[in-house]
C-alpha atoms as a PDB file:
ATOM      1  CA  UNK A   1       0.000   0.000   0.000  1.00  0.00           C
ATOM      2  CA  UNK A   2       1.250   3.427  -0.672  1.00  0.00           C
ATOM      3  CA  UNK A   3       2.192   6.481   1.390  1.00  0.00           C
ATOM      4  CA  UNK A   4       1.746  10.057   1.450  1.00  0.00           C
ATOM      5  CA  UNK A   5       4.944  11.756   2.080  1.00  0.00           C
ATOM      6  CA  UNK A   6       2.727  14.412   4.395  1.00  0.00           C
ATOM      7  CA  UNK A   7       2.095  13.999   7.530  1.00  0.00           C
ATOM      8  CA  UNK A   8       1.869  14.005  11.541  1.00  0.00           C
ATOM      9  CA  UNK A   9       2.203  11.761  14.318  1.00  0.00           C
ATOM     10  CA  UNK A  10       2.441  12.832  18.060  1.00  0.00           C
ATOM     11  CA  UNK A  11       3.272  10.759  21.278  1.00  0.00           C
ATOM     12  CA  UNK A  12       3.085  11.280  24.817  1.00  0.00           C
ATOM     13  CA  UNK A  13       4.560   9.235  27.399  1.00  0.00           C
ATOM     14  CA  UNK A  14       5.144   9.158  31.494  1.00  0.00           C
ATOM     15  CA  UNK A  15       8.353   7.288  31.848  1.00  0.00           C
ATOM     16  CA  UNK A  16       9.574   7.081  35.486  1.00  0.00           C
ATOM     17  CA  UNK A  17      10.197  10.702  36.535  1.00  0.00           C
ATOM     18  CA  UNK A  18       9.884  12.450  32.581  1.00  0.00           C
ATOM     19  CA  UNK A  19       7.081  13.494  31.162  1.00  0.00           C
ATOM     20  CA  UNK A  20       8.106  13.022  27.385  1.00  0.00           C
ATOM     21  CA  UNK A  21       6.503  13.975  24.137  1.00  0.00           C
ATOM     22  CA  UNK A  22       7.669  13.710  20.749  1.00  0.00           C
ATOM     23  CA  UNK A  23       6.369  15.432  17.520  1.00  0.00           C
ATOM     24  CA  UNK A  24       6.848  14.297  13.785  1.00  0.00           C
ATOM     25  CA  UNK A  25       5.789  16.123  10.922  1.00  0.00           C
ATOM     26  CA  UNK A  26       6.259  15.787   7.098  1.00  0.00           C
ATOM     27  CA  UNK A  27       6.006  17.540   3.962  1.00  0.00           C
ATOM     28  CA  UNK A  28       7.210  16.617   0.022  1.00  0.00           C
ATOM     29  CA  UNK A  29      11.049  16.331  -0.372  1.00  0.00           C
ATOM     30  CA  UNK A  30      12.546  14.638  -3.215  1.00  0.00           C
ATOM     31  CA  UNK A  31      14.291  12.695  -1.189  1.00  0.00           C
ATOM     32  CA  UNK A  32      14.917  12.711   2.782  1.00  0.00           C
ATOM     33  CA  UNK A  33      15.753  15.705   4.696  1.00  0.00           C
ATOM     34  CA  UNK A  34      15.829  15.319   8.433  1.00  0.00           C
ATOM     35  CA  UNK A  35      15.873  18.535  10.988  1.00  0.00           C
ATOM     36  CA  UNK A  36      15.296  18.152  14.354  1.00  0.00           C
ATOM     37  CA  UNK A  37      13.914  21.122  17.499  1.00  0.00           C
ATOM     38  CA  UNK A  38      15.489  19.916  20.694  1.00  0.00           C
ATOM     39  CA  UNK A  39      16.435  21.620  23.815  1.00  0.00           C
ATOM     40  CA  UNK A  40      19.961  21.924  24.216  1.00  0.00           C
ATOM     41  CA  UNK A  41      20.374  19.499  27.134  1.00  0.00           C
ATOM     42  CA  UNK A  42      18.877  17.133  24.354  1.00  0.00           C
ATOM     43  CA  UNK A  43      21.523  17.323  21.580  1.00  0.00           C
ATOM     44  CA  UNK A  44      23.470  14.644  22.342  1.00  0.00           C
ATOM     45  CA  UNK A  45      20.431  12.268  20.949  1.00  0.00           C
ATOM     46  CA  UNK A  46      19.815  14.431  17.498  1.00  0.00           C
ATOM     47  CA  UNK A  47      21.860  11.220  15.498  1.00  0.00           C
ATOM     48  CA  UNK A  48      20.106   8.739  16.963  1.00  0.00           C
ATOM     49  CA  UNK A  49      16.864  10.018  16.763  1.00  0.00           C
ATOM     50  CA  UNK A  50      17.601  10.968  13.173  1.00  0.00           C
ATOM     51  CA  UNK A  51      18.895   7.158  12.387  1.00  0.00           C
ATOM     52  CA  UNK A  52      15.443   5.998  14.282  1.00  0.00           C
ATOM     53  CA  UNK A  53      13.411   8.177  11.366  1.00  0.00           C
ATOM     54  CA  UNK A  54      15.548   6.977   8.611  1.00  0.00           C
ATOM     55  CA  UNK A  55      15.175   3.639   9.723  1.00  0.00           C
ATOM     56  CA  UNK A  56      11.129   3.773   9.114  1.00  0.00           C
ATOM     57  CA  UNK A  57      10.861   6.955   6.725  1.00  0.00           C
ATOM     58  CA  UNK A  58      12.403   6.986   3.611  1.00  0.00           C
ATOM     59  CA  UNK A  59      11.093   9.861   1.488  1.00  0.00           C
ATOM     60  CA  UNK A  60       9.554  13.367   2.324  1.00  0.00           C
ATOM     61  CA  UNK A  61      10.949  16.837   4.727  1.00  0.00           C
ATOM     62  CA  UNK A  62      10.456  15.677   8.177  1.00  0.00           C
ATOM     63  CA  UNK A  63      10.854  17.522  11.720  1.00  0.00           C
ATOM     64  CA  UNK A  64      10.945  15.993  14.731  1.00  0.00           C
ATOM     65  CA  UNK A  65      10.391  18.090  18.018  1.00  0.00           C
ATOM     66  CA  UNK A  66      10.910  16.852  21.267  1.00  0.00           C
ATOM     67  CA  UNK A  67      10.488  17.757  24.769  1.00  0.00           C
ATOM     68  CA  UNK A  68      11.319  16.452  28.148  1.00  0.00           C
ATOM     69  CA  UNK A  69       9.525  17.810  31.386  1.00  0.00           C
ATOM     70  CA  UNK A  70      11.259  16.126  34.876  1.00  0.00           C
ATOM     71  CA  UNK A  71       8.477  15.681  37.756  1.00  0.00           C
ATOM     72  CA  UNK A  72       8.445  17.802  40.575  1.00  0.00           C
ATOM     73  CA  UNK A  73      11.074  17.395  42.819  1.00  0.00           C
ATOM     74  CA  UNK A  74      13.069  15.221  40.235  1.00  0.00           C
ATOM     75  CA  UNK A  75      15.026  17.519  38.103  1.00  0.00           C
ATOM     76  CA  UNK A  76      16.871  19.136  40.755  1.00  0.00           C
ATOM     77  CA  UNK A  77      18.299  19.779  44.686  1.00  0.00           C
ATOM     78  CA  UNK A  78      18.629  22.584  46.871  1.00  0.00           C
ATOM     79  CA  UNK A  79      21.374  22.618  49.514  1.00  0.00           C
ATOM     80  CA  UNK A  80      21.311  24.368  52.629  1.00  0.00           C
ATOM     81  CA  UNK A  81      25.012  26.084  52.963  1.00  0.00           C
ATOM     82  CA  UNK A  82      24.818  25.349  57.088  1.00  0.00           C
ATOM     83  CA  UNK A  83      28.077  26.969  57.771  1.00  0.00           C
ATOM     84  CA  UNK A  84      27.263  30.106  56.175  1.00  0.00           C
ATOM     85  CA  UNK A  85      23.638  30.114  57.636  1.00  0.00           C
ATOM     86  CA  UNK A  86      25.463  29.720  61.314  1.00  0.00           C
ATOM     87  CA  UNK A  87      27.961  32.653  60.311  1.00  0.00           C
ATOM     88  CA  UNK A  88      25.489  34.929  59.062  1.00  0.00           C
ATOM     89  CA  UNK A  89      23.580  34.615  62.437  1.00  0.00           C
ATOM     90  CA  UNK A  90      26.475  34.331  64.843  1.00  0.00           C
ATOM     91  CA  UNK A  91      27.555  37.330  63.639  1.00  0.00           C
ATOM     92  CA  UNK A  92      23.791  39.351  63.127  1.00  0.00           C
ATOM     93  CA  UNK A  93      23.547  38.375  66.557  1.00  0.00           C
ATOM     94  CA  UNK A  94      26.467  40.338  67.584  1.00  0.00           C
ATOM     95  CA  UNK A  95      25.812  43.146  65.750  1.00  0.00           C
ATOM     96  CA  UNK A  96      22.505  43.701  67.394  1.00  0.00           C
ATOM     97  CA  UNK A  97      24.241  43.017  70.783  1.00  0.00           C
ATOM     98  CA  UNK A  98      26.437  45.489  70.728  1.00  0.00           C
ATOM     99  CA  UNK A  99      24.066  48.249  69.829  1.00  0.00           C
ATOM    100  CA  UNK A 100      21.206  47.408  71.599  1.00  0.00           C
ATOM    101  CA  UNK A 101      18.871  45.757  69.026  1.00  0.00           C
ATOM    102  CA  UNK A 102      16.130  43.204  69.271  1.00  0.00           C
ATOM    103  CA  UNK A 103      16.707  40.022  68.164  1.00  0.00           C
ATOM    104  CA  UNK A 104      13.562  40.099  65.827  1.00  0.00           C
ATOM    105  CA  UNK A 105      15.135  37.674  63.055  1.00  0.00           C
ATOM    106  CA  UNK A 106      12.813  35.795  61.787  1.00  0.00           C
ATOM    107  CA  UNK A 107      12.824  32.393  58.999  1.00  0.00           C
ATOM    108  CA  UNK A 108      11.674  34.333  56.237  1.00  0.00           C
ATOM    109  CA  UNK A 109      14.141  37.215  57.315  1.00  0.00           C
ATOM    110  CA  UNK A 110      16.904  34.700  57.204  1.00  0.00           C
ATOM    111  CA  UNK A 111      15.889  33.137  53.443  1.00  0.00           C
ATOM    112  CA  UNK A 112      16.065  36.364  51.978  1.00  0.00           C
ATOM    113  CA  UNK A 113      20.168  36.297  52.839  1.00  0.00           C
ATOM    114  CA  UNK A 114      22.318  35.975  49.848  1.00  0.00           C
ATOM    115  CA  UNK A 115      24.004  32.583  48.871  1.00  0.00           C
ATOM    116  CA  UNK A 116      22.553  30.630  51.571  1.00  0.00           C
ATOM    117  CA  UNK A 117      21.152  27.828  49.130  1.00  0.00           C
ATOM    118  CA  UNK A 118      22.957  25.975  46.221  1.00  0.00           C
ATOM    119  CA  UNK A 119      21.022  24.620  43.524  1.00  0.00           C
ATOM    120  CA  UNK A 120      22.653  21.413  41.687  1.00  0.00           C
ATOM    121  CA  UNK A 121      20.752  19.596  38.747  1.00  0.00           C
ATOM    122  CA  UNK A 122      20.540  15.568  39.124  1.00  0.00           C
ATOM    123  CA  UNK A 123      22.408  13.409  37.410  1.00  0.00           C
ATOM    124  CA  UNK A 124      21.336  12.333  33.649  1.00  0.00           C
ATOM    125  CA  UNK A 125      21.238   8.809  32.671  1.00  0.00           C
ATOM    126  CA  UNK A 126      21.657  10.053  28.472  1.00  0.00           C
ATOM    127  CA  UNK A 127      21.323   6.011  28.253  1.00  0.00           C
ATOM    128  CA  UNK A 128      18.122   5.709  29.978  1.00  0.00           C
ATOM    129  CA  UNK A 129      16.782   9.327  29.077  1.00  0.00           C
ATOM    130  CA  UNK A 130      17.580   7.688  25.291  1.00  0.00           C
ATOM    131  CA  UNK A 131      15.895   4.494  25.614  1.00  0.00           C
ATOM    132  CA  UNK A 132      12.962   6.526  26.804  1.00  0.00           C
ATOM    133  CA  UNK A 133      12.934   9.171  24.323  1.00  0.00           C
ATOM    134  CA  UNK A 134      12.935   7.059  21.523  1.00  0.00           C
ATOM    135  CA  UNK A 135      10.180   4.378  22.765  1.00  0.00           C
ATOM    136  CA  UNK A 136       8.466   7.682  22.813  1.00  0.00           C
ATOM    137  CA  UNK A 137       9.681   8.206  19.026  1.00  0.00           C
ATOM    138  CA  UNK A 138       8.748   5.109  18.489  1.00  0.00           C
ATOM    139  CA  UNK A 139       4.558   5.497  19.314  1.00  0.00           C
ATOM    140  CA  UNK A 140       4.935   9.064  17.441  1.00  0.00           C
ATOM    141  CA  UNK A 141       6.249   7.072  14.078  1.00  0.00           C
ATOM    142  CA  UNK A 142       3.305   4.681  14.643  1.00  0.00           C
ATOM    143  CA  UNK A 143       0.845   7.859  14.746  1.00  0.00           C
ATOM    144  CA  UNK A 144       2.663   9.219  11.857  1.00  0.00           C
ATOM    145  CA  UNK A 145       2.861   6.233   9.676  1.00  0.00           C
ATOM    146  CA  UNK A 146      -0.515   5.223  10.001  1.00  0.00           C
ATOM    147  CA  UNK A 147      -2.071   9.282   8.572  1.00  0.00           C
ATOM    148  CA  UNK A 148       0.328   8.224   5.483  1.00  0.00           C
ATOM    149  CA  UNK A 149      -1.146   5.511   4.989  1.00  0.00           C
ATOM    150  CA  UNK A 150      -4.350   6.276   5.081  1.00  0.00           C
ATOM    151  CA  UNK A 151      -3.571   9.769   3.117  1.00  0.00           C
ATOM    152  CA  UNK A 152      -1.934   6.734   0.459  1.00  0.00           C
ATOM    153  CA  UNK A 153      -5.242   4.964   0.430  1.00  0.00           C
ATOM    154  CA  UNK A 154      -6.984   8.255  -0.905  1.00  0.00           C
ATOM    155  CA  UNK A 155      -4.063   8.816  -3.426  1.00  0.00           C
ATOM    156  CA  UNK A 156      -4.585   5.316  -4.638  1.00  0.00           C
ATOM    157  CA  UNK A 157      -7.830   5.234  -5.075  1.00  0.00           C
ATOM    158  CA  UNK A 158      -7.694   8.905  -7.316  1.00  0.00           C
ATOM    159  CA  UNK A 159      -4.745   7.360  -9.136  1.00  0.00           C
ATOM    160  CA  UNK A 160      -6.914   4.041 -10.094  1.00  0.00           C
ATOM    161  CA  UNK A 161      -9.705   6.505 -11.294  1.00  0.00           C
ATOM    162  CA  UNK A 162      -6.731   8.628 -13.700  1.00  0.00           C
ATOM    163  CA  UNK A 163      -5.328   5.491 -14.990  1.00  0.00           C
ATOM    164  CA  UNK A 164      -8.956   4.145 -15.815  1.00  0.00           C
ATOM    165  CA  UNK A 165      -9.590   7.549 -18.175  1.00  0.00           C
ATOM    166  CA  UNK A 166      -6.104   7.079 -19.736  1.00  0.00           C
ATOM    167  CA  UNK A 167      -6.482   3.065 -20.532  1.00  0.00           C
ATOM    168  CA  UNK A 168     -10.097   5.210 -21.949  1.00  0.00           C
ATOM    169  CA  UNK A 169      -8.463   7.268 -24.018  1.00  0.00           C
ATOM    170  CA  UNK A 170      -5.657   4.611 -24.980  1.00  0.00           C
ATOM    171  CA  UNK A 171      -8.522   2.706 -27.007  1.00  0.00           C
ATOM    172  CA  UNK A 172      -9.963   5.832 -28.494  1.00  0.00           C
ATOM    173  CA  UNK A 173      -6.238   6.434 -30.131  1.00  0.00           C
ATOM    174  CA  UNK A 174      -6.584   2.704 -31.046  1.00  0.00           C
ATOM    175  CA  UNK A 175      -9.790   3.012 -32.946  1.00  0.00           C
ATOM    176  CA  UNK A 176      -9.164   6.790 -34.504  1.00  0.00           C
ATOM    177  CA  UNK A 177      -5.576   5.525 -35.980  1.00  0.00           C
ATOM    178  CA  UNK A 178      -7.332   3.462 -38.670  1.00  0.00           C
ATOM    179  CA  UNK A 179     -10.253   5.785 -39.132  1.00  0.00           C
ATOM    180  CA  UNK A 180      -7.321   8.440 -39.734  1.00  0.00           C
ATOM    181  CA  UNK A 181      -5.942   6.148 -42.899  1.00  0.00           C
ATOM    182  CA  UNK A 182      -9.683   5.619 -44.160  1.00  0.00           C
ATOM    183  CA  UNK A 183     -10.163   8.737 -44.673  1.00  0.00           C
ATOM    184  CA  UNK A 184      -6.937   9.865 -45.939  1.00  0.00           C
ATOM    185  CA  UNK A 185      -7.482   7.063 -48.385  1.00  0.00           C
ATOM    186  CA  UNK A 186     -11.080   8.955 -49.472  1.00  0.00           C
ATOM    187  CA  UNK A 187      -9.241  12.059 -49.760  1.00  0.00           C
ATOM    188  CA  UNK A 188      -6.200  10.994 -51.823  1.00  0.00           C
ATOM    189  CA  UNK A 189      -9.606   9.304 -54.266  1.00  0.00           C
ATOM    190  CA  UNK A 190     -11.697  12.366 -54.143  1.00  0.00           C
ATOM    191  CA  UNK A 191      -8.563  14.763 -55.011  1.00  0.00           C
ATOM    192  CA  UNK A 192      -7.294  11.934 -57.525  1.00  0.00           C
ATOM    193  CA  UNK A 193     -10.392  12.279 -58.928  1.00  0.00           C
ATOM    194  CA  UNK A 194     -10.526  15.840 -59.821  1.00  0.00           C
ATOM    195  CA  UNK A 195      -7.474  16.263 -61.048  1.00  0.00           C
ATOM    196  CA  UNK A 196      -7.638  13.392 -63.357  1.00  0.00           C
ATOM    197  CA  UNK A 197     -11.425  14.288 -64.235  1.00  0.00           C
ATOM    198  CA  UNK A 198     -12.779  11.578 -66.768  1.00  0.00           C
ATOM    199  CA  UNK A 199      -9.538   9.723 -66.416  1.00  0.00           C
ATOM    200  CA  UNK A 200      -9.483   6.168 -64.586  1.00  0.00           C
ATOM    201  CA  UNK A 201      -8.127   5.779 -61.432  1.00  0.00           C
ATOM    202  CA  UNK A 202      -5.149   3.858 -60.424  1.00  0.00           C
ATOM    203  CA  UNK A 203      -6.254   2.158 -57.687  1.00  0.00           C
ATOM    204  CA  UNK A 204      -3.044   0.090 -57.001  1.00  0.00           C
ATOM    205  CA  UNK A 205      -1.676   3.703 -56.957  1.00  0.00           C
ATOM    206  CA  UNK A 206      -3.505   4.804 -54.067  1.00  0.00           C
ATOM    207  CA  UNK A 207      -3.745   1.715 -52.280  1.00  0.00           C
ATOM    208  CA  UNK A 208       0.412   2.290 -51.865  1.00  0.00           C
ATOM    209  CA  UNK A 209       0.366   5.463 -50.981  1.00  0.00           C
ATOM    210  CA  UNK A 210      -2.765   4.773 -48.201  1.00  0.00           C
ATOM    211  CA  UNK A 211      -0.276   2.338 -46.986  1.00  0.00           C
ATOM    212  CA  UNK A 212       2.841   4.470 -47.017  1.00  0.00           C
ATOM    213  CA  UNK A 213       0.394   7.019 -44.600  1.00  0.00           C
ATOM    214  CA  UNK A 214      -0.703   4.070 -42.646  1.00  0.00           C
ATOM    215  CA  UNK A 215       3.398   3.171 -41.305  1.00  0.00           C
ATOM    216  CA  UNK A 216       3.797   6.956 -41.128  1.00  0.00           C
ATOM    217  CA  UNK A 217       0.932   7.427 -39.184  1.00  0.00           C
ATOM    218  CA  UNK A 218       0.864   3.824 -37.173  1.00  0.00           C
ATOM    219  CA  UNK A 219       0.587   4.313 -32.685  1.00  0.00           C
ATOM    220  CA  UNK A 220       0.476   0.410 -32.509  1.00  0.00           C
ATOM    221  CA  UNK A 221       3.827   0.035 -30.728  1.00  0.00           C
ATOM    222  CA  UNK A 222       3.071   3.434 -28.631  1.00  0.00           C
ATOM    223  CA  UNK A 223      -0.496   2.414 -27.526  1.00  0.00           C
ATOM    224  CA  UNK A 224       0.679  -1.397 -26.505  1.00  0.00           C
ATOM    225  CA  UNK A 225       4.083   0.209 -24.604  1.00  0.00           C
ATOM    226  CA  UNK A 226       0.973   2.899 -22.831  1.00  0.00           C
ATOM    227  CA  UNK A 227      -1.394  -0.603 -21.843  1.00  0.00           C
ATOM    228  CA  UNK A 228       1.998  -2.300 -20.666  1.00  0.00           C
ATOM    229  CA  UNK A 229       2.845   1.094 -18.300  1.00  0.00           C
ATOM    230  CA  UNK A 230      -1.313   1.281 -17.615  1.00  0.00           C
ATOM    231  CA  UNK A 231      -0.160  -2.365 -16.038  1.00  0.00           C
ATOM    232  CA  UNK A 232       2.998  -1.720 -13.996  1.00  0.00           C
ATOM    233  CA  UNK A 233       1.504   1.472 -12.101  1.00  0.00           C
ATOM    234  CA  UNK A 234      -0.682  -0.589 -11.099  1.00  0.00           C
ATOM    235  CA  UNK A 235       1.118  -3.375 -10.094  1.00  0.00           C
ATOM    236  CA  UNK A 236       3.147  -0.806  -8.456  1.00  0.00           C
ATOM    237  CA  UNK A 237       0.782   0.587  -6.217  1.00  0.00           C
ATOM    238  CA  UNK A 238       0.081  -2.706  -4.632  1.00  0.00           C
ATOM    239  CA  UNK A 239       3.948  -2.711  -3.119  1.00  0.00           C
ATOM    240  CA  UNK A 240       4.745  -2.616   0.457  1.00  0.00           C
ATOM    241  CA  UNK A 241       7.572  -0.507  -0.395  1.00  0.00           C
ATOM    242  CA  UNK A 242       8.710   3.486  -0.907  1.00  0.00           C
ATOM    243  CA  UNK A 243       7.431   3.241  -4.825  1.00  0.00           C
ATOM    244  CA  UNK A 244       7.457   7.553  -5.399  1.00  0.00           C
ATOM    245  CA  UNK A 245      10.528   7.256  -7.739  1.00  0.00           C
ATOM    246  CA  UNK A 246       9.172   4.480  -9.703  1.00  0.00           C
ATOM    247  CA  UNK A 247       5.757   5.796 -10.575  1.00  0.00           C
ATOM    248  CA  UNK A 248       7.823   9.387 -11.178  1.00  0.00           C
ATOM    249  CA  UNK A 249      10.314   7.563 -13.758  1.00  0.00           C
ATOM    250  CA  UNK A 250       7.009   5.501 -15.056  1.00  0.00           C
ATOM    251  CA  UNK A 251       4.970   8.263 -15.775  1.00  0.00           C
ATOM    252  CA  UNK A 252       8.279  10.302 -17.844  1.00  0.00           C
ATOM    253  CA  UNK A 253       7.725   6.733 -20.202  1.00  0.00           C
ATOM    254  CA  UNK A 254       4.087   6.947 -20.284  1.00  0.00           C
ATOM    255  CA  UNK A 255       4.341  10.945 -21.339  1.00  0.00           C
ATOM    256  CA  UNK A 256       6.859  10.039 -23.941  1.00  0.00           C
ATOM    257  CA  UNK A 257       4.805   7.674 -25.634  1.00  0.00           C
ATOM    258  CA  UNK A 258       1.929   9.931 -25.547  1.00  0.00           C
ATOM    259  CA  UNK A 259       4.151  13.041 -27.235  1.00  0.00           C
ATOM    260  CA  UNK A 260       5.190  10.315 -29.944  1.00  0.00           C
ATOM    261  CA  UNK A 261       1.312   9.650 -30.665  1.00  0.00           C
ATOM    262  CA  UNK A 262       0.778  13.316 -30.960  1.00  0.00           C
ATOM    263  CA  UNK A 263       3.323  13.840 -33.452  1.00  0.00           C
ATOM    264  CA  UNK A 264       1.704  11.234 -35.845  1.00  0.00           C
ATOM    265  CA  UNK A 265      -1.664  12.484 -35.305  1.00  0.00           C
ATOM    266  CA  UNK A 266      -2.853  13.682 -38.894  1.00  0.00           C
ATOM    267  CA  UNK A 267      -6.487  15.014 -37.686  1.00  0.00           C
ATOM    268  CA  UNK A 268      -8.161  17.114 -35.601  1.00  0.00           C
ATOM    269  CA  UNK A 269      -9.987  14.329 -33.475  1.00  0.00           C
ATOM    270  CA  UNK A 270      -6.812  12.404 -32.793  1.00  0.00           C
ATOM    271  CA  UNK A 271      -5.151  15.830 -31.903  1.00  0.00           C
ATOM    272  CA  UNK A 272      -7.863  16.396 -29.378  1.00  0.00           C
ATOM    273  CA  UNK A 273      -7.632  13.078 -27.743  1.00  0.00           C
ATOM    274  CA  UNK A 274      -3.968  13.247 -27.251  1.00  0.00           C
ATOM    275  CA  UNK A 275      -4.036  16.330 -25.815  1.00  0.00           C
ATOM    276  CA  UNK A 276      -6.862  14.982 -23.086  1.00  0.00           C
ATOM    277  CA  UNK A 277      -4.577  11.688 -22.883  1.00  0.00           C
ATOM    278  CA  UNK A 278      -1.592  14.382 -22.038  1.00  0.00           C
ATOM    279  CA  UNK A 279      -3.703  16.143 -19.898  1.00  0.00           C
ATOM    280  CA  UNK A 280      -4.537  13.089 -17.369  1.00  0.00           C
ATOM    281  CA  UNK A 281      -0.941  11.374 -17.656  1.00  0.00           C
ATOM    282  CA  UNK A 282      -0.303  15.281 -16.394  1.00  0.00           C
ATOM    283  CA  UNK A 283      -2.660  14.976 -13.071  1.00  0.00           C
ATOM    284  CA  UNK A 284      -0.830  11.435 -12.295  1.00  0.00           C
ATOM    285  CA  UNK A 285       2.563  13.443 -12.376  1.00  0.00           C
ATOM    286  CA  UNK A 286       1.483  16.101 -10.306  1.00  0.00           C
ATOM    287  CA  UNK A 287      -0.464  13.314  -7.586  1.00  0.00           C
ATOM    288  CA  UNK A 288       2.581  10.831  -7.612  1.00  0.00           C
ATOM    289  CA  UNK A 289       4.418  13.881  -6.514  1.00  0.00           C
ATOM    290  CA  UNK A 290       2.609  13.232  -2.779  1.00  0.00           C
ATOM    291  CA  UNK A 291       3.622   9.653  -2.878  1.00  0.00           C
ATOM    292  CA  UNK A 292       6.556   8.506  -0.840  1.00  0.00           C
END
């Protein structure tokens, strides 16, 4: 089944003290461009979280955002400096000795002294933090994947409705061509005919030349080569595999085939139906361009 190359996946996770949530998001890219929004305490994982996308993404822009959010009371510690407390009051206490004061000082007085508490940020795990970011990844891929493919289901079924009107217009080119050679054959009579007035005809004449305009004009080996690529896209589309590149080279073949026809076509109905046949080989290109 194939993929859209847009998309969005999003997964949230509680992992022992970390709150974790990753983002993925896609747009068309010819081929795979990874960039990544992480906190800089985080950039030690942007290689391995870019391997983990390559490993399940292999066409299209993405971003990946991630953040990390410690519980409270987990991401940190505050020390107490004691002997600097014990100095500040020994020597407060002195001070309001010696001129008299009232020892008013309260807890909340005391807090408000400068450098009395030390704040140290625990210990990372990058292992662990890792292993939980990307199981976190992980669920966000799955979330991600699965609006592909069901954005590829939609594409699929649009593309099996284009390649139905071009197989369509396929046998209209079949049935014009020799149509086109009938009535070049009438013409080359009715123009034979005046110029040679009561004169008779050489019909072995015109029979050659009708022939001559037949190989000139003949699609045969363009329309079968079209019915043959008509085939393969949609063998393609069945694939459990990237097939964007395939289905892009595929429909440069089916185009060229079509541009051959039109060069051949000797009359203003076959002109009209190549230029429709161009016209919905032209939508496919322009669809496939969504397809990872």
């Amino acid at each position: 089944m194939i993929q859209s190359m847009t998309g969005f996946g999003r997964c949230q996770k509680t992992l022992g003290s970390r709150d974790i949530t990753v983002e993925i998001k896609a747009v068309n890219h010819r081929y795979l461009e990874f960039s990544s929004r992480l906190p800089r305490s985080l950039g030690f994982i942007e290689d391995k979280l870019k391997a983990q996308v390559q490993s399940r993404i292999a066409r299209g822009k993405v971003e990946v955002s991630v953040t990390v959010a410690e519980q409270k009371g987990s991401a940190s510690r505050v020390t107490l400096n004691e002997g600097l407390a014990l100095s500040y009051l020994e020597e407060l206490r002195i001070f309001a000795r010696k001129n008299g004061l009232t020892d008013d000082l309260t807890l909340s007085d005391f807090c408000r002294l400068p450098d009395l508490f030390t704040t140290r940020m625990a210990e990372v795990d990058e292992d662990a933090l890792w292993r939980d970011i990307s199981e976190t990844a992980d669920g966000a891929l799955d979330s991600f994947i699965a609006m592909r493919r069901r954005e590829g289901e939609k594409l699929s079924a649009d593309l099996a409705a284009k390649l139905y009107n071009i197989l369509t217009l396929v046998e209209a080119v079949e049935r014009r061509s020799p149509e086109t050679v009938e009535a070049y054959r009438q013409r080359l009579y009715k123009k034979l005919g005046e110029l040679l007035a009561d004169r008779q005809i050489d019909d072995s004449r015109v029979l050659t030349e009708a022939a001559l305009f037949a190989d000139k004009v003949a699609v045969d080996e363009e329309t079968v080569r079209l019915r043959s690529h008509i085939d393969q896209f949609r063998h393609i589309l069945t694939l459990e595999e990237p097939v964007g590149r395939k289905l892009d080279f595929l429909v440069q073949e089916m185009n060229r085939e079509a541009n051959t026809i039109g060069s051949k076509a000797q009359d203003a109905e076959m002109a009209r139906i190549v230029v429709e046949l161009k016209s919905e080989i032209e939508k496919v290109r322009e669809q496939i361009q969504n397809i990872e």
